[in-house]
Protein backbone atom coordinates (compact mmCIF):
# COMPACT_ATOMS: atom_id res chain seq x y z
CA UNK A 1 33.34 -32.44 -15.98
CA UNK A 2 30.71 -32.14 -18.93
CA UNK A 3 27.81 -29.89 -18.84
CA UNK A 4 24.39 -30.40 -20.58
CA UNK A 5 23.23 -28.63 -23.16
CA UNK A 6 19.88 -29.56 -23.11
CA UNK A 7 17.23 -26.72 -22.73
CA UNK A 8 15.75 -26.96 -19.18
CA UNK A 9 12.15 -28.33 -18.49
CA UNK A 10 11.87 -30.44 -21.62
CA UNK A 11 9.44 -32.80 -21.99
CA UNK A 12 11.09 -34.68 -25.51
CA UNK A 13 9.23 -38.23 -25.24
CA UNK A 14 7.41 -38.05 -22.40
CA UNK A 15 3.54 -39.31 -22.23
CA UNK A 16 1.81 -36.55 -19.98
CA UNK A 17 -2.49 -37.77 -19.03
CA UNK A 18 -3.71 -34.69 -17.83
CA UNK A 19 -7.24 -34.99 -16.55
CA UNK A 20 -9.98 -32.01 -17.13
CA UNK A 21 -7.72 -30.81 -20.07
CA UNK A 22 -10.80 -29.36 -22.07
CA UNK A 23 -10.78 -25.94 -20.52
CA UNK A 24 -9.02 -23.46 -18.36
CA UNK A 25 -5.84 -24.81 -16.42
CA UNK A 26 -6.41 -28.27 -17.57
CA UNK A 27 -5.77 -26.94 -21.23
CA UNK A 28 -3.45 -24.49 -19.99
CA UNK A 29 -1.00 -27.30 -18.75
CA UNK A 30 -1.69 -29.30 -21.59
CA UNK A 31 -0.59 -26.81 -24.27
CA UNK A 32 2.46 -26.33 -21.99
CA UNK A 33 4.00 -29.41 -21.77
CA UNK A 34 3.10 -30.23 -25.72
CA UNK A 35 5.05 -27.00 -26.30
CA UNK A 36 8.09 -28.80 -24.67
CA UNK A 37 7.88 -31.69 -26.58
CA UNK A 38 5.57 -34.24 -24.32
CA UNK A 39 2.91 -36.16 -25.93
CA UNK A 40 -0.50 -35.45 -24.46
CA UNK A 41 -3.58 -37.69 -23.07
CA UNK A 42 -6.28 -35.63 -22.76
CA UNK A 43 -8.62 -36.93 -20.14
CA UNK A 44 -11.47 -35.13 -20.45
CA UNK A 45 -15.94 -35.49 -19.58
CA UNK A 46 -16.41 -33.46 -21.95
CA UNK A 47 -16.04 -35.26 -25.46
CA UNK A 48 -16.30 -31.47 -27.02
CA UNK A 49 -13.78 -29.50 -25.44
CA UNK A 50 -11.46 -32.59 -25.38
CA UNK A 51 -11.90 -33.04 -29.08
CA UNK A 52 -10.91 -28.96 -29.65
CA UNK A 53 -7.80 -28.73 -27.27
CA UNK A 54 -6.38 -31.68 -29.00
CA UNK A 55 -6.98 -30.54 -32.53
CA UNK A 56 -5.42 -27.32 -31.28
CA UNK A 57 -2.30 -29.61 -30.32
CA UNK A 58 -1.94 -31.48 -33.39
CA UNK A 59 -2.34 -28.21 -35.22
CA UNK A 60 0.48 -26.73 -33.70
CA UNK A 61 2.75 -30.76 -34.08
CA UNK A 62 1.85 -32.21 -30.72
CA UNK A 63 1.01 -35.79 -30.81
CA UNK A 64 -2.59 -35.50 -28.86
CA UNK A 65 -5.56 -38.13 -28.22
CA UNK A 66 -8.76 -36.98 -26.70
CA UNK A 67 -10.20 -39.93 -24.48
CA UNK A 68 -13.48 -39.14 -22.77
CA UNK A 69 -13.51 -40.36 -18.90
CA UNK A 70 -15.38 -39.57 -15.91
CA UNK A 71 -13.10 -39.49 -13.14
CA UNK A 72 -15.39 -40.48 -10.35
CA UNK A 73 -16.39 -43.88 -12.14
CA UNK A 74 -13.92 -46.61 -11.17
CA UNK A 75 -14.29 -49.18 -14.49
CA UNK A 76 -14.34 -45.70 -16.94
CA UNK A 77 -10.86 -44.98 -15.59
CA UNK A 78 -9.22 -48.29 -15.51
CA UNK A 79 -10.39 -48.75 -19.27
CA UNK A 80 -9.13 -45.42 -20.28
CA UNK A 81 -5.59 -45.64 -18.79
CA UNK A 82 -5.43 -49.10 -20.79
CA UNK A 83 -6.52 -46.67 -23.42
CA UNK A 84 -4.33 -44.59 -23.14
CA UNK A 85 -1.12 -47.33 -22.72
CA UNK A 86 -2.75 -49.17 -25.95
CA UNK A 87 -2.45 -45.77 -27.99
CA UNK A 88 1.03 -44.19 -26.08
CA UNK A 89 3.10 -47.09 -25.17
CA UNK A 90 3.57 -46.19 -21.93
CA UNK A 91 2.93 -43.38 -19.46
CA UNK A 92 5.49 -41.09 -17.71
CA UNK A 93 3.23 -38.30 -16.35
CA UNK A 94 0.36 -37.72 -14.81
CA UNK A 95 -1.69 -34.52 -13.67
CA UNK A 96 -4.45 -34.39 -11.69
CA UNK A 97 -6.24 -30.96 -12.48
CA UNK A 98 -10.05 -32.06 -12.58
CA UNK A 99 -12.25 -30.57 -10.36
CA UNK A 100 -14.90 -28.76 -9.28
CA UNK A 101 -15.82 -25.52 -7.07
CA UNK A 102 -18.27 -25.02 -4.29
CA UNK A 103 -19.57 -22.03 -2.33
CA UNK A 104 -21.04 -22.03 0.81
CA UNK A 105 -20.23 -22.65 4.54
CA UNK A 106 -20.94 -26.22 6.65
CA UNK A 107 -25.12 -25.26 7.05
CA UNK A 108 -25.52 -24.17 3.34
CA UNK A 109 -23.53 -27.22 1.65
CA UNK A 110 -26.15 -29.50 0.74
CA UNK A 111 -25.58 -33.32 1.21
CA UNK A 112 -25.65 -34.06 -2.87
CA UNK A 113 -23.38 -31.03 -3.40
CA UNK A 114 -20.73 -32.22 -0.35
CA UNK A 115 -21.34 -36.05 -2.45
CA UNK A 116 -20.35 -34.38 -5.72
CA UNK A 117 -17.34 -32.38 -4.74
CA UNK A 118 -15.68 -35.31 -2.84
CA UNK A 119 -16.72 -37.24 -6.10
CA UNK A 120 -14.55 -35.25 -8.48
CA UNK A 121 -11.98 -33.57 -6.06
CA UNK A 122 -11.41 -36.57 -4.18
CA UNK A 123 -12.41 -39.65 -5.37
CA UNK A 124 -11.24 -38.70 -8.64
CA UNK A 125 -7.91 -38.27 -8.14
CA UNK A 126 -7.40 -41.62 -6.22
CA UNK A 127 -9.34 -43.41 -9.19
CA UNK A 128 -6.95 -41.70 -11.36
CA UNK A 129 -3.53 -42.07 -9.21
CA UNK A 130 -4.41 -46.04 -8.45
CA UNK A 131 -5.01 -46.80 -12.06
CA UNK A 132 -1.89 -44.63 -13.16
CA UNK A 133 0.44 -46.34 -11.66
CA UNK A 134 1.25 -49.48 -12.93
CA UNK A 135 2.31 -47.51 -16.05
CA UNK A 136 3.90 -44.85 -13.86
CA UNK A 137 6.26 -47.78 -12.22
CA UNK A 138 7.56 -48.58 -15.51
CA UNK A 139 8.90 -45.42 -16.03
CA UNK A 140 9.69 -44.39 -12.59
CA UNK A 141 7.39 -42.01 -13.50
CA UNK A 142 5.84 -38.40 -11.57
CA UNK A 143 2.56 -37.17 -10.51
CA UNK A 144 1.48 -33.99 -9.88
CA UNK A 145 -2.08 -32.81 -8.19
CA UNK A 146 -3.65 -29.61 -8.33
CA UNK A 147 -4.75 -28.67 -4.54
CA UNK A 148 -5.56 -25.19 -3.74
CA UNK A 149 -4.30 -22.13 -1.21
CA UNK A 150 -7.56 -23.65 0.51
CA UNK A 151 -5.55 -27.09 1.49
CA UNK A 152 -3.21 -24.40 3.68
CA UNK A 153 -5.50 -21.80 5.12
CA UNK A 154 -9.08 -21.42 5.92
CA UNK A 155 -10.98 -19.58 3.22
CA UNK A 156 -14.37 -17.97 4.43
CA UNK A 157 -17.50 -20.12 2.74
CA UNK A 158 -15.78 -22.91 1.12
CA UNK A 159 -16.06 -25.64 3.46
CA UNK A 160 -16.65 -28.28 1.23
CA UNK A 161 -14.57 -26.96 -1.62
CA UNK A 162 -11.66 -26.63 1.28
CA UNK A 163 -12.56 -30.11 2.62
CA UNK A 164 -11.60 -31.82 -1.13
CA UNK A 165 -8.30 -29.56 -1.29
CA UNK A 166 -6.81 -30.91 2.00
CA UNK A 167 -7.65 -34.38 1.08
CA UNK A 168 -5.34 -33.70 -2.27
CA UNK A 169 -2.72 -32.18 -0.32
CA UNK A 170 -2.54 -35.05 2.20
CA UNK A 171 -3.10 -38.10 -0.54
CA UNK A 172 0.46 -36.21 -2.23
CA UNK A 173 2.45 -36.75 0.95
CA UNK A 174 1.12 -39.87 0.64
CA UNK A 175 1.77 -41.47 -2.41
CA UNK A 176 4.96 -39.64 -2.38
CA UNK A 177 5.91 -41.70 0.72
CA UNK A 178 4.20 -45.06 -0.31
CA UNK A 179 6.40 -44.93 -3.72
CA UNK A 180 9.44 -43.41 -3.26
CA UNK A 181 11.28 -46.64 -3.35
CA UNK A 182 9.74 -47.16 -6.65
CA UNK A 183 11.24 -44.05 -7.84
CA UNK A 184 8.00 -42.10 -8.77
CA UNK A 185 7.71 -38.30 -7.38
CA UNK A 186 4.31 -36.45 -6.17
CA UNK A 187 3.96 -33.03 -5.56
CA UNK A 188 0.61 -30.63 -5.30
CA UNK A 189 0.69 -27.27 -6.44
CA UNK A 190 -1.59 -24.96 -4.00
CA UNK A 191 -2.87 -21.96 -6.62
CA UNK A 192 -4.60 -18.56 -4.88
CA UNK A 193 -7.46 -17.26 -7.04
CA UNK A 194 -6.75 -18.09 -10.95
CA UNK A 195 -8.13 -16.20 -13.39
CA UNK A 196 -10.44 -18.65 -15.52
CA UNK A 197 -13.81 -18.71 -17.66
CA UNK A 198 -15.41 -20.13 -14.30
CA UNK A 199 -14.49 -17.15 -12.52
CA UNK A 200 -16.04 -15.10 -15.08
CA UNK A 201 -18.90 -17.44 -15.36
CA UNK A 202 -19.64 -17.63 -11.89
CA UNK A 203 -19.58 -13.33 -11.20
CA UNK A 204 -22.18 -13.45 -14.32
CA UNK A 205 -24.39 -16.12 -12.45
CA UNK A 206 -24.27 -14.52 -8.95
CA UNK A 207 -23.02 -10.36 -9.42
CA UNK A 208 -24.99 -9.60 -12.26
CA UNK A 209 -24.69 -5.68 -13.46
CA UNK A 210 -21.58 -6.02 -10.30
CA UNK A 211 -19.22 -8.24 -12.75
CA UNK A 212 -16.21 -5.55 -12.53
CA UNK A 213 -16.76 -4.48 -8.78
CA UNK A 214 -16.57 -8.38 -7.75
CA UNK A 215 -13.84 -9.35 -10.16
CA UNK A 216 -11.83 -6.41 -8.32
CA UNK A 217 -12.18 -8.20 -4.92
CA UNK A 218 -11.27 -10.96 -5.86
CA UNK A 219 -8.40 -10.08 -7.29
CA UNK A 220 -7.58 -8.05 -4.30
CA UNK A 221 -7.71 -10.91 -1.85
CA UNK A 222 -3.79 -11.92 -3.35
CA UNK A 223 -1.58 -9.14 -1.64
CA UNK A 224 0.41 -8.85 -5.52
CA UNK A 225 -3.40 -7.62 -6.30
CA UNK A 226 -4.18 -9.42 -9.23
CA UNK A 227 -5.28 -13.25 -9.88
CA UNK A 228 -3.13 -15.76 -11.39
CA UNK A 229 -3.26 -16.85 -14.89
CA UNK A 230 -3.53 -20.30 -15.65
CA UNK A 231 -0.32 -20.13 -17.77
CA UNK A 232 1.64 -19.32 -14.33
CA UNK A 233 -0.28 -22.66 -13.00
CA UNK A 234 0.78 -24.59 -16.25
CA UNK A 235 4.72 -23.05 -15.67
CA UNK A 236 5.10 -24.33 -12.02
CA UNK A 237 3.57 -27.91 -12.86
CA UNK A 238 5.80 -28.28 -15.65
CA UNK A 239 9.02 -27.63 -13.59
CA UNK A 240 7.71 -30.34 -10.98
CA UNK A 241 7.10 -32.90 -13.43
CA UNK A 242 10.47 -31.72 -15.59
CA UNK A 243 13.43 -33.81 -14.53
CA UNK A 244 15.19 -29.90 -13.07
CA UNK A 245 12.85 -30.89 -10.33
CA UNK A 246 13.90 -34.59 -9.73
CA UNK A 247 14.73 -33.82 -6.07
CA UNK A 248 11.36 -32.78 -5.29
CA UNK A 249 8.34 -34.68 -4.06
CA UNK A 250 6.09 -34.67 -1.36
CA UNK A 251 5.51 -30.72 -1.34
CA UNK A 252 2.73 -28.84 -1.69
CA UNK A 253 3.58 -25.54 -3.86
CA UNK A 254 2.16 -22.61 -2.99
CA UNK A 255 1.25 -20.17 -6.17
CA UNK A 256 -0.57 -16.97 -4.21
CA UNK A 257 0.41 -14.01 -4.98
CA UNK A 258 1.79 -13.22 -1.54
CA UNK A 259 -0.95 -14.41 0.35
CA UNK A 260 0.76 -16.93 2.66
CA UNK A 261 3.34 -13.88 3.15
CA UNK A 262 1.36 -10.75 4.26
């Protein structure tokens, strides 16, 4: 019997399109899997921050290509994954991290504000998935979504926010069924509260002068008292779209802390 000596979790080869890779656990996962050797799509609204993650890549040797997309527009996705096959080859990953957060319960969600989360949360990541995966069945490729703690358990005044989670969870079990015979994986990984610039931002916006007293309760809602990083969100998707996790799909992952525990 031989054993492998290849380092776990590589990537060596592998096309990765990671939407809403500008900033936070978008670029997180990005600079993860370039680190192990995967070639990186950024799919990102924001021409800026699309442009500096990917000059951060090539900096550091990643083969990188910013391609500016809006997620909830049907023709802008279908032209940039032909994009994306025109300047890659072909496509073996694909992560579905863009999204957007809400507060408020069922009476304060406004209607445009209920449109615009199912836009990005939703609607995105079927545009996304659908227009993925011709490329995907050429390489018997994987996908893996970025729900939320909130596609699990009831979270108090994010109805909407909560609504667009348990759609991701339940479109994973999904495609993971619908494609299994074509040999392409799809998992979700469900984070607790991650530590990110929105965070910060938003405790600015609505706690101002109460920044460190918030950011404390929020931290304290995960039993392991703390928030998670989004390099711990960037770790997990990388083992379920490494090949260590080939007999894996169809899950949702929780990453909380303890909070599904205690």
């Amino acid at each position: 019997m031989t054993t492998s000596l290849k380092p776990p979790f590589r990537l060596d080869d592998k096309v990765a399109a990671i939407t809403g890779a500008g900033s936070g656990i978008g670029a997180a996962i990005a600079r993860r899997f370039a680190g192990q050797g995967a070639r990186i799509a950024v799919l990102e609204i924001d021409a800026n921050s699309g442009a500096a993650i990917v000059a951060e890549l090539r900096a550091g040797g990643a083969d990188a290509e910013a391609f500016v997309c809006d997620v909830t527009k049907d023709l802008d996705v279908q032209q940039t994954f032909a994009r994306v096959q025109q300047r890659f080859g072909k496509l073996d990953l694909l992560v579905n991290n863009a999204g957007i957060g809400h507060v408020g319960t069922v009476e304060t969600t406004a209607e445009a504000d209920f449109d615009k989360l199912f836009a990005v949360n939703v609607k995105g990541v079927f545009l996304c998935t659908r227009h993925a995966l011709p490329l995907l069945k050429q390489t018997r490729g994987v996908i893996c979504n970025l729900a939320s703690i909130a596609s699990l358990i009831g979270i108090a005044d994010r109805f909407a926010y909560s609504m667009t989670k348990g759609a991701v969870l339940t479109m994973t079990k999904s495609v993971a069924i619908d494609y299994l015979a074509a040999g392409i994986r799809c998992n979700c990984v469900c984070p607790a509260r991650i530590h990110t610039p929105f965070v910060d931002g938003y405790l600015q916006k609505n706690y101002p002068g109460r920044e460190a007293e918030m950011f404390g309760k929020l931290a304290a809602y995960q039993p392991m008292g703390r928030m998670g990083t989004p390099q711990e969100v960037a770790d997990l998707v990388l083992f379920l779209c490494s090949d260590e996790a080939a007999f894996v799909t169809g899950q949702a992952v929780p990453l909380d802390g303890g909070k599904l525990v205690f």
